[in-house]
N, C-alpha and C. Protein backbone atom coordinates (compact mmCIF):
# COMPACT_ATOMS: atom_id res chain seq x y z
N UNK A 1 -63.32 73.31 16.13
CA UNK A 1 -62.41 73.24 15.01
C UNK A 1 -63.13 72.84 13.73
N UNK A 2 -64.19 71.89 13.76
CA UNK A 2 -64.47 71.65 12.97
C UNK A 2 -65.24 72.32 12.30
N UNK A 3 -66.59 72.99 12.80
CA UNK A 3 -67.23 74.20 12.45
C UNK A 3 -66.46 75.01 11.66
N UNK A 4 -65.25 75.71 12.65
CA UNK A 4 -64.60 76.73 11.47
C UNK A 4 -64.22 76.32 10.06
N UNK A 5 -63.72 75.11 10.06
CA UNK A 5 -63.29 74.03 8.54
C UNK A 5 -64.71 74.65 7.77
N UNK A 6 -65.99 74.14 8.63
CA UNK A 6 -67.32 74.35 7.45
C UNK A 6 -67.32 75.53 7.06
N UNK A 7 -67.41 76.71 8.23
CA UNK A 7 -67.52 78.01 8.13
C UNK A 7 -66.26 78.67 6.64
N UNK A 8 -65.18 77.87 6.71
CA UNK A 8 -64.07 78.40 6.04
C UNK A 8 -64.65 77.98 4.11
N UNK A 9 -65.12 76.46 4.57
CA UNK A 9 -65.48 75.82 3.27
C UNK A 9 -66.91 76.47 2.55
N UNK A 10 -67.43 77.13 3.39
CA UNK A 10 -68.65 77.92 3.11
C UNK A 10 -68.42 79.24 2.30
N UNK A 11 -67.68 79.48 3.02
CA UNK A 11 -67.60 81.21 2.65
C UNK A 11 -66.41 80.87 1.11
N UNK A 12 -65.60 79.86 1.00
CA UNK A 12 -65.11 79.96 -0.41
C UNK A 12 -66.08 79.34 -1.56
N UNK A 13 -66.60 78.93 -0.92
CA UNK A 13 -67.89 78.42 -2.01
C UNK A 13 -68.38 79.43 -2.22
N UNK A 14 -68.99 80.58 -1.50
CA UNK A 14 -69.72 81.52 -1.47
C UNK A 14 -68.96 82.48 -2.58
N UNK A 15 -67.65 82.83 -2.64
CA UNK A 15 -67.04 83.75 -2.68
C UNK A 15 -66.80 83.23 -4.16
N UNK A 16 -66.50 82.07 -4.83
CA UNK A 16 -66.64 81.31 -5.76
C UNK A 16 -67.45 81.75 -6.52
N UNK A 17 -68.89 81.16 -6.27
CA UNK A 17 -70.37 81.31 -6.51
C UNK A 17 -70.35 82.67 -7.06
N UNK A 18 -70.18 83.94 -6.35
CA UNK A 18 -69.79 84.88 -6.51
C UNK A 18 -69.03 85.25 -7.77
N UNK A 19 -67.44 85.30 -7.78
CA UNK A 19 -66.90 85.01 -8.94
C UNK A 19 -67.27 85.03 -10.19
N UNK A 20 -67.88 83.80 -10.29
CA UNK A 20 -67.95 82.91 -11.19
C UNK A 20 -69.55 83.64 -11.97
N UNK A 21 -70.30 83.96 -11.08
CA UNK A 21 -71.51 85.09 -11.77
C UNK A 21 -71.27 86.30 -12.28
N UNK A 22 -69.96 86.85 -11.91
CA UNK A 22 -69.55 88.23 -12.39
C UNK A 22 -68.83 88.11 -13.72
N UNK A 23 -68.14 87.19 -13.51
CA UNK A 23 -67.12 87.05 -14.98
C UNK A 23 -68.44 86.30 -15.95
N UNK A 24 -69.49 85.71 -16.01
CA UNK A 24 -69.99 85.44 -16.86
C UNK A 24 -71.29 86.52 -17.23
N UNK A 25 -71.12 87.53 -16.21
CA UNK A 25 -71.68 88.92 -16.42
C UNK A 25 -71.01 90.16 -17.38
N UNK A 26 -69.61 89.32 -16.98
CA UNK A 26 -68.94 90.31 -18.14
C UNK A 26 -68.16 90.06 -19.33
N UNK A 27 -68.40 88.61 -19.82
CA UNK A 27 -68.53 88.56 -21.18
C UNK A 27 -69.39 89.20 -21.89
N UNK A 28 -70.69 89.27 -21.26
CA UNK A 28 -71.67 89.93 -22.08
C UNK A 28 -71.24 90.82 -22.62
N UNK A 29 -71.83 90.84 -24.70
CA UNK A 29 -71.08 91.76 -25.55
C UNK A 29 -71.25 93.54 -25.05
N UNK A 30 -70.63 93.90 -25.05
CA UNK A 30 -70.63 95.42 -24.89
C UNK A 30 -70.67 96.52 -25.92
N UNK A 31 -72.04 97.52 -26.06
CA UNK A 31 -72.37 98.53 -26.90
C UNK A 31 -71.18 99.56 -27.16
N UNK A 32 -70.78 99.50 -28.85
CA UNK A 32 -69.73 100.53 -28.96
C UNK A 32 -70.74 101.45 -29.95
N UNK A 33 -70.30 102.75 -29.28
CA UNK A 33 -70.99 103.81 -29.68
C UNK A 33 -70.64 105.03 -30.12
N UNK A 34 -71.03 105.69 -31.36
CA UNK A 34 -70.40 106.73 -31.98
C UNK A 34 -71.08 108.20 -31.31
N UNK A 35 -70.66 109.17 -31.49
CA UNK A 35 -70.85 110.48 -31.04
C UNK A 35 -70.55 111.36 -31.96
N UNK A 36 -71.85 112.69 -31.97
CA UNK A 36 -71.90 113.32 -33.25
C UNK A 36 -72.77 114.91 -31.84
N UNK A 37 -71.85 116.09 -32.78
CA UNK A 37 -72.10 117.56 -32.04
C UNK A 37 -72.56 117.79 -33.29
N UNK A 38 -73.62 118.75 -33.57
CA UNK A 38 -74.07 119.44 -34.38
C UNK A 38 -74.48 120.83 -33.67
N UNK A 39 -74.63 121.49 -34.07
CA UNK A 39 -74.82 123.49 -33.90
C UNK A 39 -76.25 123.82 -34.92
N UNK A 40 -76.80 123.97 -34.46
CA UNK A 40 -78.05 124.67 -35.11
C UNK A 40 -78.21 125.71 -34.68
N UNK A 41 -78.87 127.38 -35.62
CA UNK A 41 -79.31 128.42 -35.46
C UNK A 41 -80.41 128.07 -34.59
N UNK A 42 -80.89 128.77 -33.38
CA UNK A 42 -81.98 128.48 -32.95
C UNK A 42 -83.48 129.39 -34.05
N UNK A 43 -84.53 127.83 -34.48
CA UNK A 43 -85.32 128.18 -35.31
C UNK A 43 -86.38 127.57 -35.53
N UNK A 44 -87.69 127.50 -36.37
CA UNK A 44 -88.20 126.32 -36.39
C UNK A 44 -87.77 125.48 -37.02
N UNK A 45 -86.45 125.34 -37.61
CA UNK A 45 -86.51 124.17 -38.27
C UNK A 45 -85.43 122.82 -37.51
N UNK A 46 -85.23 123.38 -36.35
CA UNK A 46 -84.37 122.77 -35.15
C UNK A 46 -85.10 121.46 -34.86
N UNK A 47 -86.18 121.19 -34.88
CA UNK A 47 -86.95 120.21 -34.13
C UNK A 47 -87.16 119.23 -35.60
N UNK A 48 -87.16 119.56 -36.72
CA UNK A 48 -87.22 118.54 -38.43
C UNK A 48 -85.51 118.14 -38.60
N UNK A 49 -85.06 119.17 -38.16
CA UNK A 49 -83.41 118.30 -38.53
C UNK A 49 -83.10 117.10 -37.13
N UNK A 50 -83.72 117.60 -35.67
CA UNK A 50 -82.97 116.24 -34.91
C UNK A 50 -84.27 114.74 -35.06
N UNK A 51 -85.24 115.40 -35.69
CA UNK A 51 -86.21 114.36 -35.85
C UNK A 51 -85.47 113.44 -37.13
N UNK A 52 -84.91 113.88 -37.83
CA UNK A 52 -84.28 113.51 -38.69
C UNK A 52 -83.15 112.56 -38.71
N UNK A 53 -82.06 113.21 -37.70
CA UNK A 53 -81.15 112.30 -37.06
C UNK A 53 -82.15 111.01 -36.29
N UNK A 54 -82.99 111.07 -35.35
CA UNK A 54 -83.06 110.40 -34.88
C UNK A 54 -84.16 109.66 -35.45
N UNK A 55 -84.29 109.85 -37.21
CA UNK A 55 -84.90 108.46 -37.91
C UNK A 55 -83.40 107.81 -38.70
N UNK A 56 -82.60 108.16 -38.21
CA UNK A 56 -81.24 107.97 -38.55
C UNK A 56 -80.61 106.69 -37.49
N UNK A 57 -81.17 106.71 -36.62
CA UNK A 57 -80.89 105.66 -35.17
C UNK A 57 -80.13 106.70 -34.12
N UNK A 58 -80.11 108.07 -34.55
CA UNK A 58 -79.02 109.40 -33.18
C UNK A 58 -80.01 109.47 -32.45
N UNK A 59 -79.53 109.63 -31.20
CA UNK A 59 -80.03 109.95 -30.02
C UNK A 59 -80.06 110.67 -29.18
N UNK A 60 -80.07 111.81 -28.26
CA UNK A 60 -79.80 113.12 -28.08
C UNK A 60 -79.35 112.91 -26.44
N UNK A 61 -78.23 113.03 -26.44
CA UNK A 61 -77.59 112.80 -24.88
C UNK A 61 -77.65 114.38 -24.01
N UNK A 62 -77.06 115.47 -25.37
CA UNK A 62 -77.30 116.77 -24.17
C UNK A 62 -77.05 117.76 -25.20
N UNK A 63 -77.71 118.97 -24.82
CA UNK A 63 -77.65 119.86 -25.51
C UNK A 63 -77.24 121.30 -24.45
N UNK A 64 -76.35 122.09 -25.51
CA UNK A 64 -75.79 122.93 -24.46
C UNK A 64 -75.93 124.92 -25.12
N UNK A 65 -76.84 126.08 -25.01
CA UNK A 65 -76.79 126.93 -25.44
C UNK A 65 -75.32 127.51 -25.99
N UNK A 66 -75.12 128.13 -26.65
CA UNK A 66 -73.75 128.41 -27.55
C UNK A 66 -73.83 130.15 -27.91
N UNK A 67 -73.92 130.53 -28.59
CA UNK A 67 -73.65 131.82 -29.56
C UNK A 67 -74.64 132.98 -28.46
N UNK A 68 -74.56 134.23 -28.52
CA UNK A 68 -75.33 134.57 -27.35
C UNK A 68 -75.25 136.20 -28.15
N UNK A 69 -76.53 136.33 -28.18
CA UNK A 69 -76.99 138.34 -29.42
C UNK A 69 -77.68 139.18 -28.23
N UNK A 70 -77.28 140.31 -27.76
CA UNK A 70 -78.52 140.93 -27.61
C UNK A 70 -79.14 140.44 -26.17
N UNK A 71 -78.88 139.64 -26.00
CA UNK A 71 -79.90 139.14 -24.55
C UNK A 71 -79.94 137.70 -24.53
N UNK A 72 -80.06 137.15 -26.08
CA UNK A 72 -80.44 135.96 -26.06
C UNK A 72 -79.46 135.17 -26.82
N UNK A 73 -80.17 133.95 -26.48
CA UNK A 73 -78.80 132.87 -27.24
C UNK A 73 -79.29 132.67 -29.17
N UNK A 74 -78.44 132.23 -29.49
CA UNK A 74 -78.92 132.35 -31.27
C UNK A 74 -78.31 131.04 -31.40
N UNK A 75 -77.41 129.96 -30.78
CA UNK A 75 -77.65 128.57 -31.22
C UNK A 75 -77.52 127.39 -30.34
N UNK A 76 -77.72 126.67 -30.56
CA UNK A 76 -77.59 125.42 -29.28
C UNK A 76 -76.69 124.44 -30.10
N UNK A 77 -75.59 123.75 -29.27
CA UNK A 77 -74.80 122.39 -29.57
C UNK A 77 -75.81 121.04 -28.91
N UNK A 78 -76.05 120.26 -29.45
CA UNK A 78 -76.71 119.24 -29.51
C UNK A 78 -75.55 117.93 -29.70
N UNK A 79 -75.39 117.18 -28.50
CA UNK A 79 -74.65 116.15 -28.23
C UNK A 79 -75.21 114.87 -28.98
N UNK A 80 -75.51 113.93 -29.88
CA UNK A 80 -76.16 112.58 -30.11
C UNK A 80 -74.99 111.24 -29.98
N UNK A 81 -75.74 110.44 -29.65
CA UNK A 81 -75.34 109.45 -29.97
C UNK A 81 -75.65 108.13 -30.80
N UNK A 82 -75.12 106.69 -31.39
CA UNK A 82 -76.16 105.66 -31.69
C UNK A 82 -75.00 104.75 -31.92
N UNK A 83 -75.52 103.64 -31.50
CA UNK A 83 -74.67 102.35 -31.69
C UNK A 83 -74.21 101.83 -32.85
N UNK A 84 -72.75 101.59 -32.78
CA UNK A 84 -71.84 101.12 -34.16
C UNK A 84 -72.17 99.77 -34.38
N UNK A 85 -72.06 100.14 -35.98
CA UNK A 85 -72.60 98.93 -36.66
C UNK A 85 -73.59 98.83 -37.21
């Protein structure tokens, strides 16, 4: 009987312990973040405009082919992101 008392007093400590590390895991402030699509002709000047954004603080999450001539694609959507504030 008595064992189980420890065993019982153990595992809520444990479960506590537990708890009590998560919720002070999730105060931690949390990144709010803006989102920006842009469309570029595919060209050379594709690679000076996102270098551009991203002396801007954008960041390039995904890019997806778009407009389609002939065989080939003629522009890409470019997903960015960068933290508010």
């Amino acid at each position: 009987m008595r064992q189980k008392l420890i065993l019982i007093l153990v595992a809520f400590l444990i479960l506590g312990a537990t708890s009590w590390a998560y919720s002070q895991k999730s105060n931690a402030p949390r990144t709010s973040w803006e989102y920006m699509f842009v469309e570029y002709i595919n060209g050379e000047e594709t690679p000076r405009k996102l270098n551009e954004l991203g002396a801007q603080g954008w960041e390039l999450v995904a890019a997806s082919d778009r407009g389609f001539d002939r065989g080939n694609f003629t522009t890409t959507q470019f997903v960015l992101k960068r933290a508010k504030g």
